[in-house]
PDB file of N, CA and C in Angstrom:
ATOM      1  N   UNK A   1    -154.658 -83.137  93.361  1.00  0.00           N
ATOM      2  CA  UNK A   1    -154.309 -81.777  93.708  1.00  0.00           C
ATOM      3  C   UNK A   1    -155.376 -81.234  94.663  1.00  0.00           C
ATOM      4  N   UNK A   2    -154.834 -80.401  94.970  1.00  0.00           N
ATOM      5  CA  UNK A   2    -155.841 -79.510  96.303  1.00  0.00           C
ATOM      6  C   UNK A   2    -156.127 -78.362  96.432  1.00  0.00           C
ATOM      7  N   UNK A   3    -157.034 -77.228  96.052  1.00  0.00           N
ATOM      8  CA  UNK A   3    -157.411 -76.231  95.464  1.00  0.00           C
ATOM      9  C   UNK A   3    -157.390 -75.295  97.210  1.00  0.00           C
ATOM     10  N   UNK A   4    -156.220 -74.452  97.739  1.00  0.00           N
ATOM     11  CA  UNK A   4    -156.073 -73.000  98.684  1.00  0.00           C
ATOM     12  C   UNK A   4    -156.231 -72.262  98.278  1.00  0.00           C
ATOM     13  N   UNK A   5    -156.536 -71.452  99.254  1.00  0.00           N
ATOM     14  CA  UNK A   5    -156.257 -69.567  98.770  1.00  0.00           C
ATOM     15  C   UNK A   5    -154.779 -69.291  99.431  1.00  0.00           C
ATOM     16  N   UNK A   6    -154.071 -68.596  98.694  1.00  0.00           N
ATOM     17  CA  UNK A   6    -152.941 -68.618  98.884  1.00  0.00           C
ATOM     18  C   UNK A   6    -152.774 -66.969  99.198  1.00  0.00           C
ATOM     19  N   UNK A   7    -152.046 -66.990 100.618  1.00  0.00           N
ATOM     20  CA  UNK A   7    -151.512 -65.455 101.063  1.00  0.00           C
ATOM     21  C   UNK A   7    -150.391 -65.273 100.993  1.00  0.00           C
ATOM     22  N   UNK A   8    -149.379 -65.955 100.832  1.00  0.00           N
ATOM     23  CA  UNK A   8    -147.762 -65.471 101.050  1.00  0.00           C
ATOM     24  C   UNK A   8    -147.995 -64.238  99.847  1.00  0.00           C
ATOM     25  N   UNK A   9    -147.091 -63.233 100.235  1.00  0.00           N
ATOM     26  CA  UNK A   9    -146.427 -61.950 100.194  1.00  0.00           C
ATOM     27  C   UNK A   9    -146.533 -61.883  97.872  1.00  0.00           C
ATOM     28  N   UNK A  10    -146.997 -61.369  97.542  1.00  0.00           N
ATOM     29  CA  UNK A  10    -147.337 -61.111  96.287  1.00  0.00           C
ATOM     30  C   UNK A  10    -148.063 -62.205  95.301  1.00  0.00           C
ATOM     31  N   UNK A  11    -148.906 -62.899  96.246  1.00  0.00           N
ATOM     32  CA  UNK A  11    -149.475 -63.980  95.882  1.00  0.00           C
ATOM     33  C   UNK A  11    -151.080 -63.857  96.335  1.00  0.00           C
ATOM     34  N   UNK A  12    -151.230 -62.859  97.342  1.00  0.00           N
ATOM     35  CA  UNK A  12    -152.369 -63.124  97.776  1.00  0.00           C
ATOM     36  C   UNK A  12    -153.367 -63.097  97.056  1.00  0.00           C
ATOM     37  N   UNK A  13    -154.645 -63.497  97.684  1.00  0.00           N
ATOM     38  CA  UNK A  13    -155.846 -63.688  96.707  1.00  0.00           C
ATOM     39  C   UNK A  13    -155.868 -64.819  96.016  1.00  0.00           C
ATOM     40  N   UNK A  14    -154.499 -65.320  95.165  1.00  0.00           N
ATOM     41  CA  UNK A  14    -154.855 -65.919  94.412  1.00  0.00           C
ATOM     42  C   UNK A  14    -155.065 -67.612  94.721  1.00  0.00           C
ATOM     43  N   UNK A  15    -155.626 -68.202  93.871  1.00  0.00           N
ATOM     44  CA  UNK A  15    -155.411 -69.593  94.585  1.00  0.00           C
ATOM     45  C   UNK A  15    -154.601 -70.639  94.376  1.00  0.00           C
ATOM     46  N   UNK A  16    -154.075 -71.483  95.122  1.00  0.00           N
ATOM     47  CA  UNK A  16    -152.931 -72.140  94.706  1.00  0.00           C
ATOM     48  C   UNK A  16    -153.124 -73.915  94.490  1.00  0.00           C
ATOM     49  N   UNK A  17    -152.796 -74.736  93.883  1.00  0.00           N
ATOM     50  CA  UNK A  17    -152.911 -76.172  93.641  1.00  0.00           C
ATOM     51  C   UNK A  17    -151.720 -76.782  94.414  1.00  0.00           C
ATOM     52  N   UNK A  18    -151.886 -77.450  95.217  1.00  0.00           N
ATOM     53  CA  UNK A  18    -150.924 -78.317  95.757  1.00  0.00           C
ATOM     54  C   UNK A  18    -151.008 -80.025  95.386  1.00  0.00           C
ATOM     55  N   UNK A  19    -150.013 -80.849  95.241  1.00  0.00           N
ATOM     56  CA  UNK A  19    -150.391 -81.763  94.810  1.00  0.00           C
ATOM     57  C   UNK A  19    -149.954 -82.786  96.415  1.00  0.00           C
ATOM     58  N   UNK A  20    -150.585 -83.468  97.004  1.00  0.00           N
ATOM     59  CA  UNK A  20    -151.053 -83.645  98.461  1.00  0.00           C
ATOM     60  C   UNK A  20    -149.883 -84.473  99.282  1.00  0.00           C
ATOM     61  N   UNK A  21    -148.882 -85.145  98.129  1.00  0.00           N
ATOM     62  CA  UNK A  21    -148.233 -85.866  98.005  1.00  0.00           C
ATOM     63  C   UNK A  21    -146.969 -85.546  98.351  1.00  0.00           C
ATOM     64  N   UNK A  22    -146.790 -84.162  98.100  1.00  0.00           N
ATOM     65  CA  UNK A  22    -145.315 -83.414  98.714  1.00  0.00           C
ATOM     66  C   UNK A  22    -145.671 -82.937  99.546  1.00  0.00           C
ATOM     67  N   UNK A  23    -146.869 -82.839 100.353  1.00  0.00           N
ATOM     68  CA  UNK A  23    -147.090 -82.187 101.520  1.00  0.00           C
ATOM     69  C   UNK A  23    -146.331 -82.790 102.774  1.00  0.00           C
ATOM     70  N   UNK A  24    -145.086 -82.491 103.701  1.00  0.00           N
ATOM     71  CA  UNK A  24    -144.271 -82.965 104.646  1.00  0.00           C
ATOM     72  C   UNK A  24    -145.284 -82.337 106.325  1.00  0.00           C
ATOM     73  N   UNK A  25    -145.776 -81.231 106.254  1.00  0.00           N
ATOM     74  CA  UNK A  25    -146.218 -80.775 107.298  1.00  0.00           C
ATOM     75  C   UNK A  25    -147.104 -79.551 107.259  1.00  0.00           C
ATOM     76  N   UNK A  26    -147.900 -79.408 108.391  1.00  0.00           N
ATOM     77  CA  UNK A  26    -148.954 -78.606 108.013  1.00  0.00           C
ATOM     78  C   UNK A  26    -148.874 -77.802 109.179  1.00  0.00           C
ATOM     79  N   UNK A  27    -149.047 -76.424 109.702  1.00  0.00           N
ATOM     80  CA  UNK A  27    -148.902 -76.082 111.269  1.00  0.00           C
ATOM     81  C   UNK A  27    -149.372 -74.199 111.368  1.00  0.00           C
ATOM     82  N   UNK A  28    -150.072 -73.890 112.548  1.00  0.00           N
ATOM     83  CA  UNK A  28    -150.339 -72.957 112.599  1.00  0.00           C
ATOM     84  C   UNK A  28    -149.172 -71.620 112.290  1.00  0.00           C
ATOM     85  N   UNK A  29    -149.295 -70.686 112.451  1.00  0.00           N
ATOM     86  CA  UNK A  29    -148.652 -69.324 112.470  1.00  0.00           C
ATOM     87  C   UNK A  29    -149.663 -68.096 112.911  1.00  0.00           C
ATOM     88  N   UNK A  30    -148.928 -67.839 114.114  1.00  0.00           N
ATOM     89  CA  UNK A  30    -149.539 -66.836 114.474  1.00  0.00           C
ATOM     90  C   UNK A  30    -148.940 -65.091 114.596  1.00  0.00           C
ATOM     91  N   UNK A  31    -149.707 -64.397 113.835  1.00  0.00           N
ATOM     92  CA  UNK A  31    -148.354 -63.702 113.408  1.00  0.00           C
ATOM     93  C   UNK A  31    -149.214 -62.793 114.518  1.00  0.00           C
ATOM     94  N   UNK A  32    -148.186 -61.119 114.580  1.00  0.00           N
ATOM     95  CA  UNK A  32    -148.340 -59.830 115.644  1.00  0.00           C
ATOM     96  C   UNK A  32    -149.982 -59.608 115.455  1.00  0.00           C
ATOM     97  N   UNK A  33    -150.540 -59.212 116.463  1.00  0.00           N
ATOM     98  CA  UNK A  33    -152.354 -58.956 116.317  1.00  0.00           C
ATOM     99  C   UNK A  33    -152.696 -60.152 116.557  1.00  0.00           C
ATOM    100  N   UNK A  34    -152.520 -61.376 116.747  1.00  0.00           N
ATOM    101  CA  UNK A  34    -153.146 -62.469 117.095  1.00  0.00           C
ATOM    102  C   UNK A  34    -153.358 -63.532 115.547  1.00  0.00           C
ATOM    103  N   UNK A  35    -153.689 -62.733 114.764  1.00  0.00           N
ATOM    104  CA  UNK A  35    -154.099 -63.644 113.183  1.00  0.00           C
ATOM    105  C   UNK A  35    -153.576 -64.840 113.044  1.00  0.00           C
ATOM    106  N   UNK A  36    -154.226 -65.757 112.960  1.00  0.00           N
ATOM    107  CA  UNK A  36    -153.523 -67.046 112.514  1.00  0.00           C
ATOM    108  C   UNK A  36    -153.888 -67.276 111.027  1.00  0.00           C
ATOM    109  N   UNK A  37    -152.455 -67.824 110.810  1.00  0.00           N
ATOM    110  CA  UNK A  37    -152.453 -68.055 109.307  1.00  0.00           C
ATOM    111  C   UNK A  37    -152.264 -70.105 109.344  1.00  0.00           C
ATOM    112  N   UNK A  38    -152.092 -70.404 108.159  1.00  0.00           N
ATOM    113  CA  UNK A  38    -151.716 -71.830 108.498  1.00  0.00           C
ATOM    114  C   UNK A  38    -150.400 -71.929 107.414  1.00  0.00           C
ATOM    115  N   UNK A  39    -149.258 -72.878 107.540  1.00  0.00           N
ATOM    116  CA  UNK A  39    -148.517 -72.655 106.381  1.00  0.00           C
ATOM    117  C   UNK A  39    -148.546 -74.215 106.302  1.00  0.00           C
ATOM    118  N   UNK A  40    -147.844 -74.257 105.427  1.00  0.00           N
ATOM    119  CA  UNK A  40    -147.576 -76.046 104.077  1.00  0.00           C
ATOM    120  C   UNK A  40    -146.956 -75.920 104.008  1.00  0.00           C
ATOM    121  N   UNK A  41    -145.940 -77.107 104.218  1.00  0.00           N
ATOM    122  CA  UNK A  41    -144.167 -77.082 104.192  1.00  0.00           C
ATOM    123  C   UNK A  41    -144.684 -78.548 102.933  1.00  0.00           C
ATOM    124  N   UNK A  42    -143.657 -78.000 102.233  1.00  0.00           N
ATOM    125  CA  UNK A  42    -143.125 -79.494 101.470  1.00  0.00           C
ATOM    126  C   UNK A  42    -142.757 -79.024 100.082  1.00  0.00           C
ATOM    127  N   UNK A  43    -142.958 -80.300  98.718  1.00  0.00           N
ATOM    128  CA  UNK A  43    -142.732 -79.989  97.530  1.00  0.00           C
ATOM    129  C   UNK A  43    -140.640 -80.805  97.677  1.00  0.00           C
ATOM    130  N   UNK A  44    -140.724 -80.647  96.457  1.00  0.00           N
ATOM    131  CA  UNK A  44    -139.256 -81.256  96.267  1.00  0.00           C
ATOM    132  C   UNK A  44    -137.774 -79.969  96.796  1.00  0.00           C
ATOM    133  N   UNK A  45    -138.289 -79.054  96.686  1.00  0.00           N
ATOM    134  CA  UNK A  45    -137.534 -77.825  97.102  1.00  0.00           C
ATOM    135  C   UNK A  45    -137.709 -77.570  98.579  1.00  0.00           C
ATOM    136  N   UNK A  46    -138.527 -78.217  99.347  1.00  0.00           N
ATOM    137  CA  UNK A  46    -139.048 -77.418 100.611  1.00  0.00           C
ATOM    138  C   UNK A  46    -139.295 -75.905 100.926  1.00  0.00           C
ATOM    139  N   UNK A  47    -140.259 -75.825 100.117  1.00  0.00           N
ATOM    140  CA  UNK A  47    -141.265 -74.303 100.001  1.00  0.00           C
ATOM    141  C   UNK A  47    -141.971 -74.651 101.020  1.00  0.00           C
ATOM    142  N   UNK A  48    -142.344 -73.018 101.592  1.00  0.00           N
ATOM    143  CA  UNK A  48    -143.575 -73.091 102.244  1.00  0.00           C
ATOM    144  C   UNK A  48    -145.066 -71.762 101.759  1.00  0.00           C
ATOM    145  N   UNK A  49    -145.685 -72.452 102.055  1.00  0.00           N
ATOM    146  CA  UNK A  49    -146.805 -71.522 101.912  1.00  0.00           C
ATOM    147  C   UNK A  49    -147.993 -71.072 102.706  1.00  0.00           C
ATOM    148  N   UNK A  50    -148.347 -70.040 102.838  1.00  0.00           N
ATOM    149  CA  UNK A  50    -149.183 -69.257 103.532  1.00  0.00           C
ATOM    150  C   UNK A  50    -150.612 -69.544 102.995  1.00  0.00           C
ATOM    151  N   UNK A  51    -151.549 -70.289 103.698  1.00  0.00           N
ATOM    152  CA  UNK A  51    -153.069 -70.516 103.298  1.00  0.00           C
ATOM    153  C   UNK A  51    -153.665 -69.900 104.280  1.00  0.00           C
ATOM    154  N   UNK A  52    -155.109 -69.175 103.601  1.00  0.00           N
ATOM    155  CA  UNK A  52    -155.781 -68.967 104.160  1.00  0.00           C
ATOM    156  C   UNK A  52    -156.570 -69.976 105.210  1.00  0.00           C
ATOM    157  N   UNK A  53    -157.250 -71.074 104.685  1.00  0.00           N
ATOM    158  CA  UNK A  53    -157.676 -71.907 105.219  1.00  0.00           C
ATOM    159  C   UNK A  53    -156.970 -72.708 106.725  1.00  0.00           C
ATOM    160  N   UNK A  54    -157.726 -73.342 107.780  1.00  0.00           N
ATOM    161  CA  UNK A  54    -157.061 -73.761 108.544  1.00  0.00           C
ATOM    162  C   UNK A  54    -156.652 -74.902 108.780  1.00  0.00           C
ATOM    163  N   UNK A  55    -155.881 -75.162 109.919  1.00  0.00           N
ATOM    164  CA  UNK A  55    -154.756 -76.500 109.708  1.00  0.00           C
ATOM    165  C   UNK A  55    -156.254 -77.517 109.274  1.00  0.00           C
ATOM    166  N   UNK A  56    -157.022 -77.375 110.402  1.00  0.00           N
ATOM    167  CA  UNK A  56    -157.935 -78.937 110.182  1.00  0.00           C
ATOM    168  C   UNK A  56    -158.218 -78.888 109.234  1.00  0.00           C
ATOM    169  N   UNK A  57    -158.899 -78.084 108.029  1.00  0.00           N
ATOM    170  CA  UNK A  57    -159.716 -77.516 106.343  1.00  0.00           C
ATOM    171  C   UNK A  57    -158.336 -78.455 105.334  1.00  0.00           C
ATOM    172  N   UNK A  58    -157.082 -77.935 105.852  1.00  0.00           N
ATOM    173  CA  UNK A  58    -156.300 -78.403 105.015  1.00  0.00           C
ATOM    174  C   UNK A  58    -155.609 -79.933 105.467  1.00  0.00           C
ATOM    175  N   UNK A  59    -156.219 -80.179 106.357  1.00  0.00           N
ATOM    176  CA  UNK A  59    -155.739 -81.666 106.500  1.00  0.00           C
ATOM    177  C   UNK A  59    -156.643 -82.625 105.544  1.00  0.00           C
ATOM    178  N   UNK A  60    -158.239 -82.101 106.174  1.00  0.00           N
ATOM    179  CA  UNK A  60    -159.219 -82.762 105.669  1.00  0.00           C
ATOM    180  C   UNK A  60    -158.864 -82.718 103.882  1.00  0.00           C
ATOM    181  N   UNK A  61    -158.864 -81.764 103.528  1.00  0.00           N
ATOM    182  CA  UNK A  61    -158.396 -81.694 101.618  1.00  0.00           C
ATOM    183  C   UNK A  61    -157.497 -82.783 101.758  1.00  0.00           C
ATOM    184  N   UNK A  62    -156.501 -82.639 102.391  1.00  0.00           N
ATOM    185  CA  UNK A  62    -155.472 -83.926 101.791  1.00  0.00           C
ATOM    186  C   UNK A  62    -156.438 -85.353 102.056  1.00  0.00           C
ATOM    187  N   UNK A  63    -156.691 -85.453 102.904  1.00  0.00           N
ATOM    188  CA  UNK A  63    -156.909 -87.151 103.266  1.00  0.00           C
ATOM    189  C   UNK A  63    -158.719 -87.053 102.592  1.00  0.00           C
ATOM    190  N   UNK A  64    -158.813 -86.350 101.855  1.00  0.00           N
ATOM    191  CA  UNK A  64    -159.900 -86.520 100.804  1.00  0.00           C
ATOM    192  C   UNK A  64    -159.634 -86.595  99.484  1.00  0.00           C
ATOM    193  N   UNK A  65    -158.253 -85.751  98.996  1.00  0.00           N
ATOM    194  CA  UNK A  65    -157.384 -86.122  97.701  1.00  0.00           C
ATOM    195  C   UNK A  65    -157.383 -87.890  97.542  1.00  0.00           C
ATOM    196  N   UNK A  66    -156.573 -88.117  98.941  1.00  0.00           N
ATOM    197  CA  UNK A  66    -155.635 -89.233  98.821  1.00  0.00           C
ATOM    198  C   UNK A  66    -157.034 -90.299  98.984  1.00  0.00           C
ATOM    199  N   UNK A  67    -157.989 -90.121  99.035  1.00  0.00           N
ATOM    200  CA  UNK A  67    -158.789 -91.388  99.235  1.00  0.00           C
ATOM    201  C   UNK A  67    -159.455 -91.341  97.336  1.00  0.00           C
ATOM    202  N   UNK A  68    -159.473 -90.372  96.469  1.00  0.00           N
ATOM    203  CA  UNK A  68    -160.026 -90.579  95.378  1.00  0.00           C
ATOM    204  C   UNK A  68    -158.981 -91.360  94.230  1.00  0.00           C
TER     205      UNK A  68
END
């Protein structure tokens, strides 16, 4: 699993566990004001989610999961 801070919409703050394995894709978002967010597509449902952290932070977590 992989320990984010999670922003989507009544979630924020809190942090979220992903398990690295349903992760399908990883990709910026840049919303109005410039802010980039990063989102996580995957899971058996194809959810996505809003992380604080950025694309490279959350690549590196996965391919550091998957090597332990």
């Amino acid at each position: 699993m992989i320990k984010l801070m999670n922003l989507s919409d009544g979630h924020q703050g809190n942090p979220i566990y992903l398990n690295p394995d349903h992760i399908v894709a990883v990709y910026p978002l840049v919303r109005d004001g410039g802010s980039i967010r990063t989102v996580v597509y995957g899971g058996p449902e194809a959810t996505t989610w809003i992380v604080e952290e950025g694309v490279e932070e959350v690549i590196k977590k996965i391919k550091e999961a998957k090597i332990r």
